[in-house]
N, C-alpha and C. Protein backbone atom coordinates (compact mmCIF):
# COMPACT_ATOMS: atom_id res chain seq x y z
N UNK A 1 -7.03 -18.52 -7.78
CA UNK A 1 -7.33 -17.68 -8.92
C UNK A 1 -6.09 -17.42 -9.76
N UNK A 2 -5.06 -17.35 -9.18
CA UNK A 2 -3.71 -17.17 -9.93
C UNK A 2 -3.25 -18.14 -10.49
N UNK A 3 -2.73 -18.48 -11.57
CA UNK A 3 -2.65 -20.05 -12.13
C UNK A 3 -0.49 -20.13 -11.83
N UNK A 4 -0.39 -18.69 -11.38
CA UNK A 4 1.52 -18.76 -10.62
C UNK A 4 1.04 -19.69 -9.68
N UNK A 5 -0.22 -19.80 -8.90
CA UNK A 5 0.28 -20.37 -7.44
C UNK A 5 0.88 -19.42 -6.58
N UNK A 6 0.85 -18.30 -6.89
CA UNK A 6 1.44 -17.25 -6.25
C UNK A 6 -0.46 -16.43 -5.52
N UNK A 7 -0.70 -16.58 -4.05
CA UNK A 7 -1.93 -15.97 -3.86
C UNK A 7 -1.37 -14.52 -2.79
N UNK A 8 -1.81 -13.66 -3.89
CA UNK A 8 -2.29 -12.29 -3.47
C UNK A 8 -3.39 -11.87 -3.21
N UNK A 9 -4.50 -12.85 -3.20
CA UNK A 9 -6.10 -11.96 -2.51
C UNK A 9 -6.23 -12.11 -0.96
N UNK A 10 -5.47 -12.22 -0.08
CA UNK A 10 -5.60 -12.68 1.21
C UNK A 10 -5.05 -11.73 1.92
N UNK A 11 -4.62 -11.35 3.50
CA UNK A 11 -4.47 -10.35 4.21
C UNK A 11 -3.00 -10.28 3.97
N UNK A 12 -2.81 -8.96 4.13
CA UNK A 12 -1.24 -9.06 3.69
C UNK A 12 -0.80 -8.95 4.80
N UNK A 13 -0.08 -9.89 5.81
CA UNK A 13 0.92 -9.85 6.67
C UNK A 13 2.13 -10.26 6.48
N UNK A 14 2.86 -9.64 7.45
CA UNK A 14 4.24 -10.09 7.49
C UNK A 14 5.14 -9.49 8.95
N UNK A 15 5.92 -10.21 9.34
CA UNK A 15 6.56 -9.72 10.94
C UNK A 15 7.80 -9.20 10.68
N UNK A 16 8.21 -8.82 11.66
CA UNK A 16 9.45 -7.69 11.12
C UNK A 16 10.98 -8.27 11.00
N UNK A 17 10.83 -9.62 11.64
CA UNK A 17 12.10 -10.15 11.00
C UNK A 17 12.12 -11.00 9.59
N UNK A 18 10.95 -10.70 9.14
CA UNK A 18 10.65 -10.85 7.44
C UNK A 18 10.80 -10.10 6.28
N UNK A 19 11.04 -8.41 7.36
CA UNK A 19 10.86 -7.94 6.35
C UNK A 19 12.25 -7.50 5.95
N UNK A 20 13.03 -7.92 4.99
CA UNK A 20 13.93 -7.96 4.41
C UNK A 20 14.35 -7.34 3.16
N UNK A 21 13.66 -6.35 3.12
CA UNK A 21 13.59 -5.06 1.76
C UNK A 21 14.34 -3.92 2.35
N UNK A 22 15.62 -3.61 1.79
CA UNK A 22 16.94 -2.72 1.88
C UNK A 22 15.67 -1.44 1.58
N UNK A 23 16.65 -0.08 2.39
CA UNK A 23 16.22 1.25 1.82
C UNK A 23 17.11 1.15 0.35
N UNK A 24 16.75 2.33 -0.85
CA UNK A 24 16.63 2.24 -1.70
C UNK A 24 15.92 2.46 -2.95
N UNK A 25 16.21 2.49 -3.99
CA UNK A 25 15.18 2.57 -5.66
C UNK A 25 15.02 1.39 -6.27
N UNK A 26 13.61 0.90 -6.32
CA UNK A 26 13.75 0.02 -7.23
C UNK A 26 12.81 -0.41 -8.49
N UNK A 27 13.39 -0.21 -9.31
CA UNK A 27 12.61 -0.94 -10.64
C UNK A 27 11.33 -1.48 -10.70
N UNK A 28 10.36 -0.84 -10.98
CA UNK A 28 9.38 -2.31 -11.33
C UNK A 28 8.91 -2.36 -12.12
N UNK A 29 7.62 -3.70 -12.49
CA UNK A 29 7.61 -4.00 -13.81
C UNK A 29 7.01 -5.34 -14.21
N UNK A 30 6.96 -6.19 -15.17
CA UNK A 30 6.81 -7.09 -15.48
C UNK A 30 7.76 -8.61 -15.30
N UNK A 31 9.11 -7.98 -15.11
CA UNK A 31 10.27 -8.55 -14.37
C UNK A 31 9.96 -9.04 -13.18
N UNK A 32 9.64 -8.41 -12.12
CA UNK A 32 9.76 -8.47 -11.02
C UNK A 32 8.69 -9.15 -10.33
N UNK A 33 7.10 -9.25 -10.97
CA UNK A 33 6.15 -9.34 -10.70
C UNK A 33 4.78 -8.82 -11.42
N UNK A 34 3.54 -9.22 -10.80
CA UNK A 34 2.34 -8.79 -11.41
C UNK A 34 1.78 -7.67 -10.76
N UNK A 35 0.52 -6.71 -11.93
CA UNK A 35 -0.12 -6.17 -11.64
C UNK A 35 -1.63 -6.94 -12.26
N UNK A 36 -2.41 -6.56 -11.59
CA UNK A 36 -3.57 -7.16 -12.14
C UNK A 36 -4.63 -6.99 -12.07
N UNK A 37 -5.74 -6.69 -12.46
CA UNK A 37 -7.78 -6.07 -12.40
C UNK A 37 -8.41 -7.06 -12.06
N UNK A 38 -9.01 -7.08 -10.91
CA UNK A 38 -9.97 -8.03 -10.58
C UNK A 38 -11.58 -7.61 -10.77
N UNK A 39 -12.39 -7.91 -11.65
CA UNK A 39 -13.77 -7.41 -11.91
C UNK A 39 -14.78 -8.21 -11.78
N UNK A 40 -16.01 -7.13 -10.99
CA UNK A 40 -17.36 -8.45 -10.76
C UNK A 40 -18.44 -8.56 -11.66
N UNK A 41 -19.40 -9.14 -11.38
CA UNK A 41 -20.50 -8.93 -12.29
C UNK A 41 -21.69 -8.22 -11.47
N UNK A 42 -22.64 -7.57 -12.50
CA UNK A 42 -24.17 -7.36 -11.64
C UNK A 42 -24.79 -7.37 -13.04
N UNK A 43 -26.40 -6.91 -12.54
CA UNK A 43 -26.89 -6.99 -13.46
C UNK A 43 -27.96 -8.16 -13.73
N UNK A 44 -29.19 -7.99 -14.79
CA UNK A 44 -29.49 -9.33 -14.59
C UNK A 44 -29.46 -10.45 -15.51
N UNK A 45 -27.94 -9.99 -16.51
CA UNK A 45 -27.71 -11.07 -16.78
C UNK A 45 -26.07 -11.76 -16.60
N UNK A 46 -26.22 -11.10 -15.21
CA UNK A 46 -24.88 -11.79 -14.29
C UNK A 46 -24.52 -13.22 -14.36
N UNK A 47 -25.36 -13.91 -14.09
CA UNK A 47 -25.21 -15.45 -14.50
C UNK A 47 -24.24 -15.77 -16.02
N UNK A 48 -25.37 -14.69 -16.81
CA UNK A 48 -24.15 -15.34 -18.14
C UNK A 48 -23.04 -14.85 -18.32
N UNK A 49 -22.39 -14.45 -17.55
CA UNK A 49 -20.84 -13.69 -17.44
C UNK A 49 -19.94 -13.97 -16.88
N UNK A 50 -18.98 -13.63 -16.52
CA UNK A 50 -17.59 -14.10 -16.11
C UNK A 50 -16.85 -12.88 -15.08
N UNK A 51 -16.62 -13.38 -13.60
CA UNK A 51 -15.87 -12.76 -13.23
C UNK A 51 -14.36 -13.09 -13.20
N UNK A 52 -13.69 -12.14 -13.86
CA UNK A 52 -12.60 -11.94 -14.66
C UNK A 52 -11.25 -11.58 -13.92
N UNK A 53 -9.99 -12.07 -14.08
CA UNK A 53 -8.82 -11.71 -13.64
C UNK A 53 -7.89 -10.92 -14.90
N UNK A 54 -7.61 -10.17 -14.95
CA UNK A 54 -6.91 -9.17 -15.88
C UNK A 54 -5.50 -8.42 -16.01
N UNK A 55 -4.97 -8.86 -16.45
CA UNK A 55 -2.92 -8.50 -16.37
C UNK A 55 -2.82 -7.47 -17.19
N UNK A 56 -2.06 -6.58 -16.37
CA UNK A 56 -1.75 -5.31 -17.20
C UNK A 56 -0.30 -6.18 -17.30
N UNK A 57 -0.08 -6.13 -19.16
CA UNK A 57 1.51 -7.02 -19.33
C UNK A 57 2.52 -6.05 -19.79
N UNK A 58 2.20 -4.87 -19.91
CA UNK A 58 3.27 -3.65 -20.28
C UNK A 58 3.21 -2.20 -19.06
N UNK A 59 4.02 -2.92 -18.18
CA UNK A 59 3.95 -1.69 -17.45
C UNK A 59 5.63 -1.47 -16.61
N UNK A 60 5.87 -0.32 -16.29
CA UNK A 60 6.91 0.57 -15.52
C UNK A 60 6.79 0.96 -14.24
N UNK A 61 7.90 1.40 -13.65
CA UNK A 61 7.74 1.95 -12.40
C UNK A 61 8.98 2.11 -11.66
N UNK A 62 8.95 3.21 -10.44
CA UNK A 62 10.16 3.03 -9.94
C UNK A 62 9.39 3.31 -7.99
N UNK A 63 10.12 2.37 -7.29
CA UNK A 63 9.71 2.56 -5.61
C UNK A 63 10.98 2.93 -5.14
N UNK A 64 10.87 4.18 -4.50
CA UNK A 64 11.92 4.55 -3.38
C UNK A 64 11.28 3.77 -2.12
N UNK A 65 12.26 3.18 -1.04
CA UNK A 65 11.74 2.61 -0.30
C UNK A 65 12.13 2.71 1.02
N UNK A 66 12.06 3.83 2.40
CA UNK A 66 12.99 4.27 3.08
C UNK A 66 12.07 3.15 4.57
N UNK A 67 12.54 1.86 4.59
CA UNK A 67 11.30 0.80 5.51
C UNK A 67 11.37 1.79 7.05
N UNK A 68 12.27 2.50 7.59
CA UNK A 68 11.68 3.56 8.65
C UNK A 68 11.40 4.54 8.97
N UNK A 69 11.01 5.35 7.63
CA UNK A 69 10.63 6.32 7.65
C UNK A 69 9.86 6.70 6.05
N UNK A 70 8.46 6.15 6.26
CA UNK A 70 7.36 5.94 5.35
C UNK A 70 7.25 7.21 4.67
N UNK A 71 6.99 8.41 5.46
CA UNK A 71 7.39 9.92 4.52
C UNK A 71 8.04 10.13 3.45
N UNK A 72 9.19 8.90 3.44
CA UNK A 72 10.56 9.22 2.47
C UNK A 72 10.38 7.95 1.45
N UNK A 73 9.19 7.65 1.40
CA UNK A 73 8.84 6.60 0.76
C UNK A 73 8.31 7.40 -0.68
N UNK A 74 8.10 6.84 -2.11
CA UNK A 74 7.55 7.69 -3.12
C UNK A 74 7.13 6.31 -4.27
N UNK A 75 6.50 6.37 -5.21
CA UNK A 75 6.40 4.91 -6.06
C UNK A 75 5.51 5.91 -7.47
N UNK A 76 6.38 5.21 -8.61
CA UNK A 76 5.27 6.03 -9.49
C UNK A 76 5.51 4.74 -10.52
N UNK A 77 4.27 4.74 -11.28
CA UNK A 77 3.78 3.35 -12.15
C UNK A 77 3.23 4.13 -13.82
N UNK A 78 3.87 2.96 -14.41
CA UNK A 78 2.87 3.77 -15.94
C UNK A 78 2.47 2.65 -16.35
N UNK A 79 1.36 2.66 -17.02
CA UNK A 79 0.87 1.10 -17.62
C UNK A 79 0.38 1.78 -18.66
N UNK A 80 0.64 0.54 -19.51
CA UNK A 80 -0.29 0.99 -21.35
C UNK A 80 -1.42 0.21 -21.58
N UNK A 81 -2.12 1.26 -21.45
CA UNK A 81 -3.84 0.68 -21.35
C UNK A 81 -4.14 0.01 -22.47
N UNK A 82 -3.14 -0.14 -23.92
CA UNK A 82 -3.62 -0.86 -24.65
C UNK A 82 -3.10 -2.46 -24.29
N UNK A 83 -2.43 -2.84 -22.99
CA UNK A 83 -1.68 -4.31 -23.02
C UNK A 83 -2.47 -4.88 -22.15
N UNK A 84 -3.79 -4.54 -21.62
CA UNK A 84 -4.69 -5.66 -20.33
C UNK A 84 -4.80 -6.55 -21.31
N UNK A 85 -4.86 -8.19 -20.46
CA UNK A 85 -5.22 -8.92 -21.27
C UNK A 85 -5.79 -9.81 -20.09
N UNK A 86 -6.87 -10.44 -21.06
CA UNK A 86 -7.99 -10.99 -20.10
C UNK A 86 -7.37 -12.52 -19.84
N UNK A 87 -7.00 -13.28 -18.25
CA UNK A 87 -5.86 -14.14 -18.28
C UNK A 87 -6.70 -14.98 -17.52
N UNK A 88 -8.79 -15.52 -17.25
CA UNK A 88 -9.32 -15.99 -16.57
C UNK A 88 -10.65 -15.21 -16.50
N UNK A 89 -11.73 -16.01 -16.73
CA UNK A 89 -12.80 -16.07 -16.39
C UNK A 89 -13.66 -16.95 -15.63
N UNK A 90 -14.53 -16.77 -14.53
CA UNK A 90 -14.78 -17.45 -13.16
C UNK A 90 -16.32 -17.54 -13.31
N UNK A 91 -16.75 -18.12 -13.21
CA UNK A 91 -18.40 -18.22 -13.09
C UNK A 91 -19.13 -18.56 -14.05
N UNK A 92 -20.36 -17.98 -14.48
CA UNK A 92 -20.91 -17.84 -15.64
C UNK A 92 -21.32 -19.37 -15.99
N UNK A 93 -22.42 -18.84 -17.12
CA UNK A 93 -22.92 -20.65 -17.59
C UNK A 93 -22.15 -21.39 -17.94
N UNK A 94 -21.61 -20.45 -18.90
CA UNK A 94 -20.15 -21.29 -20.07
C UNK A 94 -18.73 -20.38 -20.15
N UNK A 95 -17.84 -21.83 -19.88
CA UNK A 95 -16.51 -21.05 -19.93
C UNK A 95 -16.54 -20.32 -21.21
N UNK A 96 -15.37 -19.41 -20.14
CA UNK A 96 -14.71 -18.32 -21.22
C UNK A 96 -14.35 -18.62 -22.30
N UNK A 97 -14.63 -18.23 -23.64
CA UNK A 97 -13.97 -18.88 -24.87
C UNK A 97 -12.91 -17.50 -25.17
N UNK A 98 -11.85 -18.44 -26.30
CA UNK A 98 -10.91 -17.58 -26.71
C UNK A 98 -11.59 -16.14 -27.20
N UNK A 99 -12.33 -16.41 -27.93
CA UNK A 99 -13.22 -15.51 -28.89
C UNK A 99 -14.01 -14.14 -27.79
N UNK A 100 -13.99 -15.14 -26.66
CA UNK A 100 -14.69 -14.18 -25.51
C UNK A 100 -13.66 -13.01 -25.50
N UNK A 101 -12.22 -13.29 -24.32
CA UNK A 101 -11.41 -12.74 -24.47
C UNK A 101 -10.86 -11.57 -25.50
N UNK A 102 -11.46 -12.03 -26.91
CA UNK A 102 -10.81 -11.13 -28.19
C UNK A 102 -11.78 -9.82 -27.71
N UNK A 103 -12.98 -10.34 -27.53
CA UNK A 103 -14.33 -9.29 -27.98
C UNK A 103 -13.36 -8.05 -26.51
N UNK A 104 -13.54 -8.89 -25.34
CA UNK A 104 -13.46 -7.88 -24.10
C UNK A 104 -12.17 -7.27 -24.24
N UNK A 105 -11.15 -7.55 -24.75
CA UNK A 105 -10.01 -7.04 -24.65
C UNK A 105 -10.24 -5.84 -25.67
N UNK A 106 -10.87 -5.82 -26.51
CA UNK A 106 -10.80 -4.96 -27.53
C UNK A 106 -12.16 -4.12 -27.10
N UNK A 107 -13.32 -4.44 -26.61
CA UNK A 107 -13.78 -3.56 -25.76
C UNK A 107 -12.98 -2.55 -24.51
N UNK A 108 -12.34 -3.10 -23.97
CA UNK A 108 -11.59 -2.76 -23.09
C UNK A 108 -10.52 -1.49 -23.73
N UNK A 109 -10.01 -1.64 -24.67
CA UNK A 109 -8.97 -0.99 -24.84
C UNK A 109 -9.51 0.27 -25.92
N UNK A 110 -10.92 -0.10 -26.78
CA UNK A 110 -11.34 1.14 -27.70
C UNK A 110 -12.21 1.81 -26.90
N UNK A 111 -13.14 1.14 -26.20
CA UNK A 111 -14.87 1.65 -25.71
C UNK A 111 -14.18 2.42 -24.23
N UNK A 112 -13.29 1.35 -23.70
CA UNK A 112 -13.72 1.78 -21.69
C UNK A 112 -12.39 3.05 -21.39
N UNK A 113 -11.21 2.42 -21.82
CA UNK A 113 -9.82 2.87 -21.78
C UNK A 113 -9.58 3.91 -22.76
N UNK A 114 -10.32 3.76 -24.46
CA UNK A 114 -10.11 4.93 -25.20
C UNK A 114 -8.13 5.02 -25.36
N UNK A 115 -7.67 3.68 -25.24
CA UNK A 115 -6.43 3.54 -25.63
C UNK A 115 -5.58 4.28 -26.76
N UNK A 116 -6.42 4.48 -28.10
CA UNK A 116 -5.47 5.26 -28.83
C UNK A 116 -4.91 6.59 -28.78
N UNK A 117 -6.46 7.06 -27.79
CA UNK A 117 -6.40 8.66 -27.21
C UNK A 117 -5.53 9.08 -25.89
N UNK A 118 -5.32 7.73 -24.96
CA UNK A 118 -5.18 7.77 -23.71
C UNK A 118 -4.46 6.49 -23.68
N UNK A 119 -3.15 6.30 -24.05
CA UNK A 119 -2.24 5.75 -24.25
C UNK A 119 -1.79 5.10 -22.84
N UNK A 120 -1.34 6.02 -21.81
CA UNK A 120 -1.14 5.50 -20.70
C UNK A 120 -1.46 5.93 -19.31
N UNK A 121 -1.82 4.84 -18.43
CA UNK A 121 -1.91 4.78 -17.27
C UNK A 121 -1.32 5.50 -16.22
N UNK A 122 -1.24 6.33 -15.21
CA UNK A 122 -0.17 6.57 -14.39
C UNK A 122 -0.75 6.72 -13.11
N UNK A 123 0.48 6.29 -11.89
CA UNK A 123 -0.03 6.56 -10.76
C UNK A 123 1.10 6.56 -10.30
N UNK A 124 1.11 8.22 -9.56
CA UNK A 124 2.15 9.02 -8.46
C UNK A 124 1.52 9.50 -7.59
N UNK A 125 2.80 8.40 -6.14
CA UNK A 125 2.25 8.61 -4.99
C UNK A 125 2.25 9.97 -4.38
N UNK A 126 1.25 10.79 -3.31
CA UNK A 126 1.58 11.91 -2.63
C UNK A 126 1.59 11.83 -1.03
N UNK A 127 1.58 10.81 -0.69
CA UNK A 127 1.90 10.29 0.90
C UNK A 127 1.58 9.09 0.78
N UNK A 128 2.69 8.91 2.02
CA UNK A 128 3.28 7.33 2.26
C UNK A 128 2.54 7.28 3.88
N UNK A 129 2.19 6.29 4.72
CA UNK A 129 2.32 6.06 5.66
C UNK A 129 2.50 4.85 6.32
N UNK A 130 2.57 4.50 7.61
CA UNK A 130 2.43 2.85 8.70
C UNK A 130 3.50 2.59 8.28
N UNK A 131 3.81 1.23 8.30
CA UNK A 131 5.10 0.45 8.53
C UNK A 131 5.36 -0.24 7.75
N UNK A 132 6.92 -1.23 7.43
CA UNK A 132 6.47 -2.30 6.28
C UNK A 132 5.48 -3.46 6.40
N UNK A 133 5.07 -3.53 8.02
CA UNK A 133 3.99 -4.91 8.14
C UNK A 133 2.66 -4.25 7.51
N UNK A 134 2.07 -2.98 7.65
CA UNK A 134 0.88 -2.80 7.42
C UNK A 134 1.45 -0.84 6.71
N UNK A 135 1.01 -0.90 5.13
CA UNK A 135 1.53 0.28 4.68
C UNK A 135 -0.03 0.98 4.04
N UNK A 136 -0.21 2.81 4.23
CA UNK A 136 -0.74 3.13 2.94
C UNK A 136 -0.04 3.66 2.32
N UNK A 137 -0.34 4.10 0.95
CA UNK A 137 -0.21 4.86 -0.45
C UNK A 137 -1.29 5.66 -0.68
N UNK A 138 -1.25 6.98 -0.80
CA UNK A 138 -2.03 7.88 -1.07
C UNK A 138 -1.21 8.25 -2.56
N UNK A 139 -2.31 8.12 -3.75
CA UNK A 139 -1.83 8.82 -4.69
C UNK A 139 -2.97 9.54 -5.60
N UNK A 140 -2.26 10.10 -7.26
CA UNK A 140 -2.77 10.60 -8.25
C UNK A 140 -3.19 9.46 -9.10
N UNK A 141 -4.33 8.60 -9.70
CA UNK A 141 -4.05 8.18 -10.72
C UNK A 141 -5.18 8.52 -11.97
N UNK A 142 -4.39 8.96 -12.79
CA UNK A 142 -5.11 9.16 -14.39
C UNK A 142 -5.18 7.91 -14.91
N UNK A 143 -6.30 7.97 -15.31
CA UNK A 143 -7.54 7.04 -16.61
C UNK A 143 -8.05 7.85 -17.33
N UNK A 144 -7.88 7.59 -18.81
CA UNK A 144 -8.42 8.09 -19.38
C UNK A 144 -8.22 10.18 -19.26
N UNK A 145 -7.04 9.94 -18.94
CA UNK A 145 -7.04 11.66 -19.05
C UNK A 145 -7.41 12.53 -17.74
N UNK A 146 -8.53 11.77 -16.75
CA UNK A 146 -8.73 12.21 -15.77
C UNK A 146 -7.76 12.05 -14.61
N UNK A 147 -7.57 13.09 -13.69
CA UNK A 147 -7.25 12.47 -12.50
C UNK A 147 -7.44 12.42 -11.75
N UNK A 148 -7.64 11.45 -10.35
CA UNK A 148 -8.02 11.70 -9.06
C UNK A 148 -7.33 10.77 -8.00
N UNK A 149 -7.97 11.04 -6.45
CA UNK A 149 -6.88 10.48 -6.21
C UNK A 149 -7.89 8.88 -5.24
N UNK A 150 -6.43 8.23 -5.43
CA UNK A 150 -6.78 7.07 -4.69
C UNK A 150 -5.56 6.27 -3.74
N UNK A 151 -6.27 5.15 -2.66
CA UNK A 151 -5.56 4.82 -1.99
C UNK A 151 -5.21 3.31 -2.08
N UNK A 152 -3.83 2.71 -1.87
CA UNK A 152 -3.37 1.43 -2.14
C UNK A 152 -2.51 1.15 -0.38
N UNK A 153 -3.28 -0.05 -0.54
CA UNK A 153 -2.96 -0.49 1.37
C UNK A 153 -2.27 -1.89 0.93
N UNK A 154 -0.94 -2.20 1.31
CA UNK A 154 -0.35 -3.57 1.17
C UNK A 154 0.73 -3.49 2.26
N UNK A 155 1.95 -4.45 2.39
CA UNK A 155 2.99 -4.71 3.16
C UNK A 155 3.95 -5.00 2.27
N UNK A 156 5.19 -4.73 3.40
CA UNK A 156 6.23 -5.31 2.75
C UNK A 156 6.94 -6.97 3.52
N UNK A 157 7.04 -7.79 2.50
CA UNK A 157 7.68 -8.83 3.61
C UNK A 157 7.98 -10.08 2.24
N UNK A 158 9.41 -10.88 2.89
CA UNK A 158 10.26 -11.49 2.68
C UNK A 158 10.23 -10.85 0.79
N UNK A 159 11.36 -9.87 0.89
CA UNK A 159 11.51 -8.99 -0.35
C UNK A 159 10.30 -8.72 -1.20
N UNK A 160 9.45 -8.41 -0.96
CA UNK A 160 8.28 -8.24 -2.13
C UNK A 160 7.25 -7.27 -1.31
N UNK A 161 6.46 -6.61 -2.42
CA UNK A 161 5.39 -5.86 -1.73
C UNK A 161 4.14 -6.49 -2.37
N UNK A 162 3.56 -6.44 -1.81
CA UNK A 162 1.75 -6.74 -2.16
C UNK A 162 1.04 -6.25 -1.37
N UNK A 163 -0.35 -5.57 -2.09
CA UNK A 163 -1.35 -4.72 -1.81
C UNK A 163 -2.54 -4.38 -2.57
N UNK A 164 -3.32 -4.26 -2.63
CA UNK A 164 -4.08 -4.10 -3.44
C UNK A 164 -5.06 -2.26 -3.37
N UNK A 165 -5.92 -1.97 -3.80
CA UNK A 165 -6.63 -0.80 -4.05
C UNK A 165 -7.73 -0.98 -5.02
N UNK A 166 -8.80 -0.45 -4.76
CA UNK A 166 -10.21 -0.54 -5.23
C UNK A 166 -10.36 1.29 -6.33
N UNK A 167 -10.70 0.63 -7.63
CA UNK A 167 -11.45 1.94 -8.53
C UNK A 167 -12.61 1.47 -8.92
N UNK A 168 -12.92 2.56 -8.53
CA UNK A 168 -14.47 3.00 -9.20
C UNK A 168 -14.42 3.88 -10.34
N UNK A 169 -14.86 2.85 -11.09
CA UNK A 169 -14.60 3.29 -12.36
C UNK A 169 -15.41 4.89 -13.29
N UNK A 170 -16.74 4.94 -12.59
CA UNK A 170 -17.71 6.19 -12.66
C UNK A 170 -16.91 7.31 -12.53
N UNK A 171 -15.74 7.94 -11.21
CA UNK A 171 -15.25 8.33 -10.68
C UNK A 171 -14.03 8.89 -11.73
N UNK A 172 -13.94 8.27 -12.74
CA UNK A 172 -12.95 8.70 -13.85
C UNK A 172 -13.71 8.84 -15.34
N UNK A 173 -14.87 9.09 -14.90
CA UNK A 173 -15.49 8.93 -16.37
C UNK A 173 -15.98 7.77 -16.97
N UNK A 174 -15.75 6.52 -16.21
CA UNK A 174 -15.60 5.45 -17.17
C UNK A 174 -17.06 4.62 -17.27
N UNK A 175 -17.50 4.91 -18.49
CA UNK A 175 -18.75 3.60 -18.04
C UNK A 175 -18.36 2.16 -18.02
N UNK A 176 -18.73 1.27 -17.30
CA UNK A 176 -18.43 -0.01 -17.09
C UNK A 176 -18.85 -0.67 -18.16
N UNK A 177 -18.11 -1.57 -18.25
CA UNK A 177 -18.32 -2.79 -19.53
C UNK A 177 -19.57 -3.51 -19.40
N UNK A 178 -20.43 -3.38 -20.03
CA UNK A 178 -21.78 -4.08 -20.53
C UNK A 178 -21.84 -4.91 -21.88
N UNK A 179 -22.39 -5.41 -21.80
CA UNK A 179 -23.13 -6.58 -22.88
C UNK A 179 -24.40 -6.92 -22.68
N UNK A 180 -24.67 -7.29 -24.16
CA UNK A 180 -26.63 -8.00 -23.91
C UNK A 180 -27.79 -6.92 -23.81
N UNK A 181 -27.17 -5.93 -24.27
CA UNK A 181 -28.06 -4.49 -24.48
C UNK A 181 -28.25 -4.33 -22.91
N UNK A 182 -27.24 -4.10 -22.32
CA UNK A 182 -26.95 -3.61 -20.76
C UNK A 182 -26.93 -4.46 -19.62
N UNK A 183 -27.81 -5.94 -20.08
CA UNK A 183 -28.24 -6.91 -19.01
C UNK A 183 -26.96 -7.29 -18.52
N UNK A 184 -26.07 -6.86 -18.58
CA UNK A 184 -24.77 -7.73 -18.33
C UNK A 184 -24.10 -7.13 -17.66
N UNK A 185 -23.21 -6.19 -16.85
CA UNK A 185 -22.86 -5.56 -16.96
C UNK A 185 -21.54 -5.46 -15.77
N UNK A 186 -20.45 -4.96 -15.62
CA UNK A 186 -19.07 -4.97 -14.60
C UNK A 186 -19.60 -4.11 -13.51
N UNK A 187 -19.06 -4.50 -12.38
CA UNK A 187 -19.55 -3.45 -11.51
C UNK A 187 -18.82 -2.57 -11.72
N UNK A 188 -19.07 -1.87 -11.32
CA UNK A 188 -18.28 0.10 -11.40
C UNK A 188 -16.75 -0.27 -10.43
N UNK A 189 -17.08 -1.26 -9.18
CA UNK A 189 -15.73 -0.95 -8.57
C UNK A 189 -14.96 -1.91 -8.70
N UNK A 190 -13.88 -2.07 -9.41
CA UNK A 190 -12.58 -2.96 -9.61
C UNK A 190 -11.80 -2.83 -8.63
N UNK A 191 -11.23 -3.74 -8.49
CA UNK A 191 -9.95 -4.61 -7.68
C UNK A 191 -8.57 -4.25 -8.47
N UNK A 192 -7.62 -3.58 -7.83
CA UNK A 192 -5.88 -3.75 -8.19
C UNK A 192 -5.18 -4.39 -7.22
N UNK A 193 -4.50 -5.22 -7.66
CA UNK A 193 -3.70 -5.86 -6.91
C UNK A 193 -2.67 -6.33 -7.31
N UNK A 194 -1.22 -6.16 -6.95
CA UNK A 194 0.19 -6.31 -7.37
C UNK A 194 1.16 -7.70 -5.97
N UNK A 195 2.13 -8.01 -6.61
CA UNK A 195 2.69 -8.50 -6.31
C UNK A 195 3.95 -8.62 -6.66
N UNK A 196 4.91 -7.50 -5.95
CA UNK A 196 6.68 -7.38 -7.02
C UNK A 196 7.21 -8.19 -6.03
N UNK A 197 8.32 -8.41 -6.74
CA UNK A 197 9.70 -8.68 -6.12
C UNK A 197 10.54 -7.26 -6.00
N UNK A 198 11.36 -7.13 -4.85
CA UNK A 198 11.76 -5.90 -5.05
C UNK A 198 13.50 -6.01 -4.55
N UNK A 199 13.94 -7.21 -4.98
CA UNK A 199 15.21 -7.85 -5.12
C UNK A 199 16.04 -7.39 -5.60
N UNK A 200 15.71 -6.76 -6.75
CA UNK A 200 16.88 -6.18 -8.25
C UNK A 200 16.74 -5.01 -8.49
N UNK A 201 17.47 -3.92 -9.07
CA UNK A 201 17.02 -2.77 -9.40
C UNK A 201 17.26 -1.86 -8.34
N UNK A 202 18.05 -2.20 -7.24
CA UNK A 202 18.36 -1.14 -6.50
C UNK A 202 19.50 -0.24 -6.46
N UNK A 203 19.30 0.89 -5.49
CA UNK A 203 20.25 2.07 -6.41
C UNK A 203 20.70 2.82 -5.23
């Protein structure tokens, strides 16, 4: 699904003489690595749709990272809900056209996100736990103005973190993206999933 060749949808392991991420602050970002929306279809006119891979391409962040003692761990992220951009569409009768992309991105950023009102994204963690082979993240994240909280489960190993976390989009207000006078429609629960490098930027 990733056209890096870089695959993040699979179990995140890693053993402990891999894991090679210094305690420390570090940067993140678009530098370092991806963030990205994975969305399904339902509905009954699922067939004519596209399940979609989605790059947030303007985003921030900083990870404290203490690998033995997860408590002392902290990560906070901002993304600008006006920069998703639709980077793959999967299924459906007919490929994705450019024109597709224009319509959803701009759905995305006036109708679902309310971008001009709700500028940006954020998510600050409030507990850390487990190890660098198997980690959670308990945090805050606002959409759209709301906040609530959610959880992100990944690892750390050979310098990088990856993990992913599931929103439900209802849960923040959000109605899901439809087309076709409703027959179409995203499921409510999306896929996040990142992949940094966490090499540079330490402090």
């Amino acid at each position: 699904m990733m056209s890096s060749g870089t695959d993040i949808s699979g179990p995140y392991r890693g053993n402990a003489h891999e894991m090679d991420v210094e305690a420390g602050t570090y940067a993140l970002g678009p530098r370092f690595g991806r963030l990205l929306v994975l969305t399904g279809r339902t509905g009954l006119g699922g067939k004519a749709g596209h399940d979609l891979t989605i790059e947030v391409t303007r985003w921030r962040g900083e990870a404290v990272v203490t690998p033995h003692d997860p408590a002392g761990c902290r990560v906070m992220v901002e993304a600008e809900a006006a920069s998703l951009r639709v980077r793959e569409g999967t299924g459906g009768i007919k490929p994705l056209t450019d024109s597709d992309r224009v319509e959803i991105e701009k759905s995305m950023r006036d109708k679902v996100l309310k971008a001009d009102r709700y500028p940006l994204i954020t998510f600050r963690s409030t507990r850390v736990e487990g190890d660098p082979e198997a980690f959670r993240v308990e945090g805050d994240l606002t959409l759209v103005g709301v906040t609530r909280p959610v959880t992100v489960d990944g690892a750390l190993a050979d310098g990088r973190a990856r993990g992913r976390a599931t929103v439900v989009q209802s849960q923040w207000g959000i109605r899901p993206y439809s087309a076709f006078l409703g027959a179409l429609k995203l499921r409510d629960a999306v896929e996040v999933i990142f992949d940094v490098r966490l090499g540079e930027g330490q402090g």
